[in-house]
C-alpha atoms as a PDB file:
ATOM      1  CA  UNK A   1      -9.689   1.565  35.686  1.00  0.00           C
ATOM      2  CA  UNK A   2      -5.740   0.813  35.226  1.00  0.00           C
ATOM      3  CA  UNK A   3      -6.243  -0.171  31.988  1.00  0.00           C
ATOM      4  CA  UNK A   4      -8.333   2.624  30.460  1.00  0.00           C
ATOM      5  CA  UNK A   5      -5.795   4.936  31.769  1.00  0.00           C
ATOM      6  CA  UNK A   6      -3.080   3.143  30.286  1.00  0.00           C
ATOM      7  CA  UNK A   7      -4.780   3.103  27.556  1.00  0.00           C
ATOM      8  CA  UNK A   8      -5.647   6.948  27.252  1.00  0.00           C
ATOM      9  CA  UNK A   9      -2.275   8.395  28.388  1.00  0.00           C
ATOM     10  CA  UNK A  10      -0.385   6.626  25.461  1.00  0.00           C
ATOM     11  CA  UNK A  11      -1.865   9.587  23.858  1.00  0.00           C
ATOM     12  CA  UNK A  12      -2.021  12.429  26.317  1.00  0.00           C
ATOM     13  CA  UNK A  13      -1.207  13.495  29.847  1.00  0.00           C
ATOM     14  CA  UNK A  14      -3.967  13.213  31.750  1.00  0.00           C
ATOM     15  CA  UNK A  15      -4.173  15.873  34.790  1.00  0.00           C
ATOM     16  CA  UNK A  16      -5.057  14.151  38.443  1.00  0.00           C
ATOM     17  CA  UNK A  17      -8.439  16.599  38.477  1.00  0.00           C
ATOM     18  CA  UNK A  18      -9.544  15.110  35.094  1.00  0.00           C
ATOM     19  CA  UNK A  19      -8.634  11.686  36.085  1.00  0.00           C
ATOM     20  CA  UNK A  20     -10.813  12.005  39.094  1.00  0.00           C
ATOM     21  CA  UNK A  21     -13.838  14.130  37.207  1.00  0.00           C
ATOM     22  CA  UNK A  22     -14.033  11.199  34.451  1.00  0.00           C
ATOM     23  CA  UNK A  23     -13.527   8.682  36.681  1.00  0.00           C
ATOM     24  CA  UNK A  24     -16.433   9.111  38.602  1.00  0.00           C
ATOM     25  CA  UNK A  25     -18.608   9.189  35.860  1.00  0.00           C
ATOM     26  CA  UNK A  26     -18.212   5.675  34.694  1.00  0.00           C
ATOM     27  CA  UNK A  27     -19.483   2.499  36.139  1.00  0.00           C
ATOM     28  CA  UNK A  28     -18.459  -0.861  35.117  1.00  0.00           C
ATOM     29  CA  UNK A  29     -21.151  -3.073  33.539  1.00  0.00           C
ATOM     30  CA  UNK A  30     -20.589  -6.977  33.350  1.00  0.00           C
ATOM     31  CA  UNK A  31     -22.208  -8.196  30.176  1.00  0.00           C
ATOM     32  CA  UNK A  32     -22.917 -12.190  29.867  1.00  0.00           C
ATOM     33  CA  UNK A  33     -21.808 -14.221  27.067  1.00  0.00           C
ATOM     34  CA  UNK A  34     -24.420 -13.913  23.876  1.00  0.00           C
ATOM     35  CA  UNK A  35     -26.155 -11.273  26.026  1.00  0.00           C
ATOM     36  CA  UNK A  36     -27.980  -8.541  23.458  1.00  0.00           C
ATOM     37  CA  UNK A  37     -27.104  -5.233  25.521  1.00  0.00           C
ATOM     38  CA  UNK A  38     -27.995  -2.855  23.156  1.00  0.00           C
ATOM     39  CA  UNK A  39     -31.180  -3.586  21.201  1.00  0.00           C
ATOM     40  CA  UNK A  40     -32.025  -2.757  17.741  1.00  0.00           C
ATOM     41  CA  UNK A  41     -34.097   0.919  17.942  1.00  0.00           C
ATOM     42  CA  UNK A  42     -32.725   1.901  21.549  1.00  0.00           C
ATOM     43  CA  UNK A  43     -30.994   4.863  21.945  1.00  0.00           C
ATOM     44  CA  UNK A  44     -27.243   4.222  22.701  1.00  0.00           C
ATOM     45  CA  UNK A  45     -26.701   6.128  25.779  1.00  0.00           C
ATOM     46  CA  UNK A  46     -22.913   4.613  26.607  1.00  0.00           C
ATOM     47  CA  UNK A  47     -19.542   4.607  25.240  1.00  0.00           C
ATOM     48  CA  UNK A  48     -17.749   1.580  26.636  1.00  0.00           C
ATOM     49  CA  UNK A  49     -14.361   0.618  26.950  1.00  0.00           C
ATOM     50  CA  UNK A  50     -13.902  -3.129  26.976  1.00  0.00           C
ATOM     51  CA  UNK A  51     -12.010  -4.248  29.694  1.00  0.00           C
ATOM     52  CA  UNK A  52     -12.329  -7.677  29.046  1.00  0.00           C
ATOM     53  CA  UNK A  53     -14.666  -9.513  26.210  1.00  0.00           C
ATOM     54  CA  UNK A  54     -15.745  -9.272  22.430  1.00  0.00           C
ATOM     55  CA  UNK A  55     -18.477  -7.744  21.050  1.00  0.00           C
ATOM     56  CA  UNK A  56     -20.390  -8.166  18.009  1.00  0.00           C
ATOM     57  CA  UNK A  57     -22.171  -5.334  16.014  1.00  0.00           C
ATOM     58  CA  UNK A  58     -25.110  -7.142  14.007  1.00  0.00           C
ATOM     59  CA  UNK A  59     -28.231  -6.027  11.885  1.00  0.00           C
ATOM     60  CA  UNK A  60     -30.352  -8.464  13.158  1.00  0.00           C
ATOM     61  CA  UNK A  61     -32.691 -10.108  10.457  1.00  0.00           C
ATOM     62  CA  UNK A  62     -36.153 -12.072  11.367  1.00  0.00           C
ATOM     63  CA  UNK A  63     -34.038 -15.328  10.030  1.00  0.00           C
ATOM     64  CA  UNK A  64     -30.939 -15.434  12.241  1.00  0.00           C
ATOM     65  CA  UNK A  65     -28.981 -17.354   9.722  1.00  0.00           C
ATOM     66  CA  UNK A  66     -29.086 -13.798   7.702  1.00  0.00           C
ATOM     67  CA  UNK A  67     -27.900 -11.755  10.322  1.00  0.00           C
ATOM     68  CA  UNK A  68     -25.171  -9.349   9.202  1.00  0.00           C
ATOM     69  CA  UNK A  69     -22.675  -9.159  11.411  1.00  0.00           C
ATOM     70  CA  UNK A  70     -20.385  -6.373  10.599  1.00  0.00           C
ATOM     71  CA  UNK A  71     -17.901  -5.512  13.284  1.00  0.00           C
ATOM     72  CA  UNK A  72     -16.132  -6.757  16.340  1.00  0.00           C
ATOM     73  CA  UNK A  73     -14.844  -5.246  19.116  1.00  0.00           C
ATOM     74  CA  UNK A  74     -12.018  -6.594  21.690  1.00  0.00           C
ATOM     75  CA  UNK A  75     -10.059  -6.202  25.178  1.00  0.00           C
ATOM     76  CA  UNK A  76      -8.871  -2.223  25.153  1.00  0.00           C
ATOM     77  CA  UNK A  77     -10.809  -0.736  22.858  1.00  0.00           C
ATOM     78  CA  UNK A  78     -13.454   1.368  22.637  1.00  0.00           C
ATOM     79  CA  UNK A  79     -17.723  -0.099  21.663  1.00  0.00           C
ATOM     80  CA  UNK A  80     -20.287   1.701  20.994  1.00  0.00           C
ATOM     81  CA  UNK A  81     -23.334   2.743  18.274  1.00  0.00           C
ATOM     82  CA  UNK A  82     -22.019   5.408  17.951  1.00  0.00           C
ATOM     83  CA  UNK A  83     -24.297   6.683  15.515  1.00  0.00           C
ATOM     84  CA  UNK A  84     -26.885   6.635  17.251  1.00  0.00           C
ATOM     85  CA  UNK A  85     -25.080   8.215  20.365  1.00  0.00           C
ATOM     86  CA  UNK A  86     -24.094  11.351  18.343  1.00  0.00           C
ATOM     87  CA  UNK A  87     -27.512  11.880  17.026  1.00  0.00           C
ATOM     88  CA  UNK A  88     -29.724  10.491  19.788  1.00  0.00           C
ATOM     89  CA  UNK A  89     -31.468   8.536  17.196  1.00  0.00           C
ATOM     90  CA  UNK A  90     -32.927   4.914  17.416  1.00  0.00           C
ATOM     91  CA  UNK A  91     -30.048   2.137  16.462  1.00  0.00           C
ATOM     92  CA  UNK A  92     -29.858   0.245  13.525  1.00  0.00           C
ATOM     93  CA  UNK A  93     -28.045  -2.578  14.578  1.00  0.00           C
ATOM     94  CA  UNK A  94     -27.188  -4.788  17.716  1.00  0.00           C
ATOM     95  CA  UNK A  95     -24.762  -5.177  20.306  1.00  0.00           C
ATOM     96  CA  UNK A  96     -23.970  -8.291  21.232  1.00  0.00           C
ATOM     97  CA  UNK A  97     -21.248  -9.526  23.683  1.00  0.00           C
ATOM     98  CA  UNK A  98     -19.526 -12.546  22.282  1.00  0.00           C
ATOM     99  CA  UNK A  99     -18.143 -13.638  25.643  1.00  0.00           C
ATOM    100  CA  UNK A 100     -18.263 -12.709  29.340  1.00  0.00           C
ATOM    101  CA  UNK A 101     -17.499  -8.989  28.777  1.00  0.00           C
ATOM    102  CA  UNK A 102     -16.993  -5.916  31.193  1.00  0.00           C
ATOM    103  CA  UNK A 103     -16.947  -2.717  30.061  1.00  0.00           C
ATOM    104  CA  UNK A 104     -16.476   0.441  31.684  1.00  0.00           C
ATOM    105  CA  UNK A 105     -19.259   2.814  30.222  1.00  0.00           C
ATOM    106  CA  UNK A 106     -19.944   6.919  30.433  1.00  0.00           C
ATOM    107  CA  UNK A 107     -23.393   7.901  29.592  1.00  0.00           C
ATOM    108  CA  UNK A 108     -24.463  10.421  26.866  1.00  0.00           C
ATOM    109  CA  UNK A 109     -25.257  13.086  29.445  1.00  0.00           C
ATOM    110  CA  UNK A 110     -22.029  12.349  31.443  1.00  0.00           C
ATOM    111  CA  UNK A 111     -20.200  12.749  28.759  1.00  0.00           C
ATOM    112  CA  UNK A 112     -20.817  15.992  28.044  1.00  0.00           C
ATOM    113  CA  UNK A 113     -20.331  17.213  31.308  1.00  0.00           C
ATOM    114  CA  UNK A 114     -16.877  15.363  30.794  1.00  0.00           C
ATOM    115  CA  UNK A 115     -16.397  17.649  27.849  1.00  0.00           C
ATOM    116  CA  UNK A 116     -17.698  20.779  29.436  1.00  0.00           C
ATOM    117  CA  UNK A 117     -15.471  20.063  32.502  1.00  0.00           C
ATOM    118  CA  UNK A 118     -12.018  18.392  31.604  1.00  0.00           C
ATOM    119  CA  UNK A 119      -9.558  18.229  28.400  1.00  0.00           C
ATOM    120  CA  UNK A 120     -10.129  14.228  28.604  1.00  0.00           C
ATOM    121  CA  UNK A 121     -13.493  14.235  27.110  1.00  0.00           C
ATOM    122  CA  UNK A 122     -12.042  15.567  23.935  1.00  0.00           C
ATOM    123  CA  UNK A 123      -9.528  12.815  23.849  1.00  0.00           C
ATOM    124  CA  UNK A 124     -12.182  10.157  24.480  1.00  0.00           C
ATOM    125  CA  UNK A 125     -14.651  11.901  21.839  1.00  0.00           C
ATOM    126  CA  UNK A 126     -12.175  12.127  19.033  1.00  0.00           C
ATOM    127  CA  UNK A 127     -10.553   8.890  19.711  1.00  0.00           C
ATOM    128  CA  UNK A 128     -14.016   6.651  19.746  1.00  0.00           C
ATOM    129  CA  UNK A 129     -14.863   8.920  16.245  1.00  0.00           C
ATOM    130  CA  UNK A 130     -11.534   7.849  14.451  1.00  0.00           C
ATOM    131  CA  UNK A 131     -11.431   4.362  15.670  1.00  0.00           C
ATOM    132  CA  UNK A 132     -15.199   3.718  14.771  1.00  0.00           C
ATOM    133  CA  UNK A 133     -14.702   5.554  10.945  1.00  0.00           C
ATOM    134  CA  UNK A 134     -11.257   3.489  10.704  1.00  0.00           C
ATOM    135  CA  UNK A 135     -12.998   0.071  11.675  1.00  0.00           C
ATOM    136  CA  UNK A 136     -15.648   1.140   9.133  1.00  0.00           C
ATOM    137  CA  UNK A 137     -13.193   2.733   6.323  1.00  0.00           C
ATOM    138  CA  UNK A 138     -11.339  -0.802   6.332  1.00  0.00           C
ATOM    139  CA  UNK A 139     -14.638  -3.186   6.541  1.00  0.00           C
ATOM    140  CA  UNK A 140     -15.503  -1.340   3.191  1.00  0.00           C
ATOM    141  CA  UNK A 141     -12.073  -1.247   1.291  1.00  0.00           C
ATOM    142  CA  UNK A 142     -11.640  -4.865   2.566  1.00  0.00           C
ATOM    143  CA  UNK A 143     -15.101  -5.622   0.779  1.00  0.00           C
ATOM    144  CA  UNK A 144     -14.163  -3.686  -2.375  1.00  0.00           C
ATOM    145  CA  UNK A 145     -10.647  -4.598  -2.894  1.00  0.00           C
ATOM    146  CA  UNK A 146      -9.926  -8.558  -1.764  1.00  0.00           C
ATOM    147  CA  UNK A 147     -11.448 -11.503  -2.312  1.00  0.00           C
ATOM    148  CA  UNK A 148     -13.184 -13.806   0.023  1.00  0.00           C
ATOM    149  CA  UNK A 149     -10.598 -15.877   0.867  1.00  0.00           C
ATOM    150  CA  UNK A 150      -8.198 -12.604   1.186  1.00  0.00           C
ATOM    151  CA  UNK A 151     -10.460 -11.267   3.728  1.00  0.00           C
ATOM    152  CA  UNK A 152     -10.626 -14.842   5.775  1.00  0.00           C
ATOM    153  CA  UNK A 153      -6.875 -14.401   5.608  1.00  0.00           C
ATOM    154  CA  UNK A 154      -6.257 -11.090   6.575  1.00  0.00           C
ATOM    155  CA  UNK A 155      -8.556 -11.090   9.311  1.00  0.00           C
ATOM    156  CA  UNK A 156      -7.297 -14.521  10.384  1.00  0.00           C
ATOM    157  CA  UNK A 157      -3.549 -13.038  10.626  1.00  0.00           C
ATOM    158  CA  UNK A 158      -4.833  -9.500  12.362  1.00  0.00           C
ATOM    159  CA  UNK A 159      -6.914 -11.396  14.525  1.00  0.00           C
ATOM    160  CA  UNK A 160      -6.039 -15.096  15.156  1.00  0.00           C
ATOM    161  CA  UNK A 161      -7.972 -15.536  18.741  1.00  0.00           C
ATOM    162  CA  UNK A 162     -10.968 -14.488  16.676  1.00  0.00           C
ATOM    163  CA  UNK A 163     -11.726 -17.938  15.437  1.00  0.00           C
ATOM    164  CA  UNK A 164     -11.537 -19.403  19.109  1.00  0.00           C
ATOM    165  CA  UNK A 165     -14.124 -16.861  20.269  1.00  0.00           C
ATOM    166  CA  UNK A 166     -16.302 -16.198  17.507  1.00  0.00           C
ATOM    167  CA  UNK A 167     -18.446 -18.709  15.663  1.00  0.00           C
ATOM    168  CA  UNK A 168     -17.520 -19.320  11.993  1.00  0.00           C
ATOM    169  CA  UNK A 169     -21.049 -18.274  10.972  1.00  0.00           C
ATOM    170  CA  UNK A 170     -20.274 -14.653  12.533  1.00  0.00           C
ATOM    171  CA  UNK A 171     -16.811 -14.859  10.463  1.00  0.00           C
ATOM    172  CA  UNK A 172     -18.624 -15.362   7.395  1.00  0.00           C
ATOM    173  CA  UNK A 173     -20.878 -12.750   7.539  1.00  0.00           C
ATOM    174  CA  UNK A 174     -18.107 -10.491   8.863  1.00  0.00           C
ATOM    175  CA  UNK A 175     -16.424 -11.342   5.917  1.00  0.00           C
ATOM    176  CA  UNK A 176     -19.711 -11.420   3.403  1.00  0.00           C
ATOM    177  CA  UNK A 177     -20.138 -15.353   2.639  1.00  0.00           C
ATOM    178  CA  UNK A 178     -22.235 -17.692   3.342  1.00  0.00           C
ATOM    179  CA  UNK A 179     -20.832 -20.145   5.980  1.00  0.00           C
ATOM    180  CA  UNK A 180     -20.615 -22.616   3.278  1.00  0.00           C
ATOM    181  CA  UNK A 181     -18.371 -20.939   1.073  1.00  0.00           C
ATOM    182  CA  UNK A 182     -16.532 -20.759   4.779  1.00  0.00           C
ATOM    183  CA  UNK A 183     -16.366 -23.693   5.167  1.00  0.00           C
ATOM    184  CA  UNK A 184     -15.320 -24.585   1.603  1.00  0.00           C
ATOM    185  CA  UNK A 185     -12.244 -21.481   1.810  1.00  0.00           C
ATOM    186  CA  UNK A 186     -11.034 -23.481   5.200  1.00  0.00           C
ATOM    187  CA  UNK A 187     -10.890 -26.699   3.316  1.00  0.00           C
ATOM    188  CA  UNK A 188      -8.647 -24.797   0.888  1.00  0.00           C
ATOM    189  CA  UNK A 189      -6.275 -23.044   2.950  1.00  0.00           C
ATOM    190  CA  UNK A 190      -5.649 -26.050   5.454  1.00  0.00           C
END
């Protein structure tokens, strides 16, 4: 819990009453490695902080090989479909955690008693919004505006421990290339 407050109060003071009220509304959920835990047409009922872990967001296709993998999410930040939370609509994608991951998780309906309740819940709303629409405003300028091999690089010097943790064939559809032309970029950077 140390670390979610830490994490919080760089942006606001958080009272000891809304500490307690939003504490006791989450519950800590231990995710194995390439464990699914939130299924394409489920409702996503949790925003999760990651304590610990990576998680993949995927459109799962019938063929994995063409799986789209279009986000990742690490250590002290915040995961969810978010989406789908806000409109209580089926998901159209996956999560997927990458490694062992724990995450500490409110529930839809907690959540709003969070909001109803304390000044925190704001916080925590408005901060999951922004980070999810600034994950997804760079995944799209990145697409428009650089090249494959800019992308590789860029997300290789934002995120080296990525390509210890993730396999290459989740890079390259992160990035939107086969994992040949991968491999081939690799073999022209090294």
């Amino acid at each position: 819990m140390l670390q979610i407050k830490e994490y919080l109060e760089q942006i606001a003071t958080i009272s000891d009453a809304d500490w307690e009220f939003f504490t006791s509304r989450l519950h800590r959920r231990v995710i194995p490695k390439k464990e699914v835990f939130l299924e394409i047409n489920m409702v996503e009922n949790h925003i999760s902080f990651i304590e610990s872990g990576v998680v993949r967001l995927f459109i799962p296709k019938e063929n994995p090989e063409k799986e789209i993998t279009f986000g990742f999410s690490f250590k002290d930040q915040f995961i969810s479909a978010y989406d789908s939370f806000l409109t209580r609509k089926p998901s159209l994608y996956q999560l997927q955690a990458l490694t062992d991951t724990t995450l500490l998780s409110i529930t839809y309906n907690d959540l709003q008693e969070v909001y109803k309740t304390t000044q925190i819940g704001n916080l925590i709303g408005r901060l999951t919004a922004e980070r999810l629409f600034l994950i997804k405003s760079k995944r799209e300028q990145n697409l428009l505006n650089l090249t494959a091999e800019e992308r590789y690089m860029k997300l290789f010097k934002e995120r080296p421990e990525l390509l210890k943790v993730i396999p290459l064939k989740y890079i390259s559809s992160y990035i939107g290339v086969t994992a040949q032309a991968l491999s081939r970029i690799r073999k022209r950077i090294s």
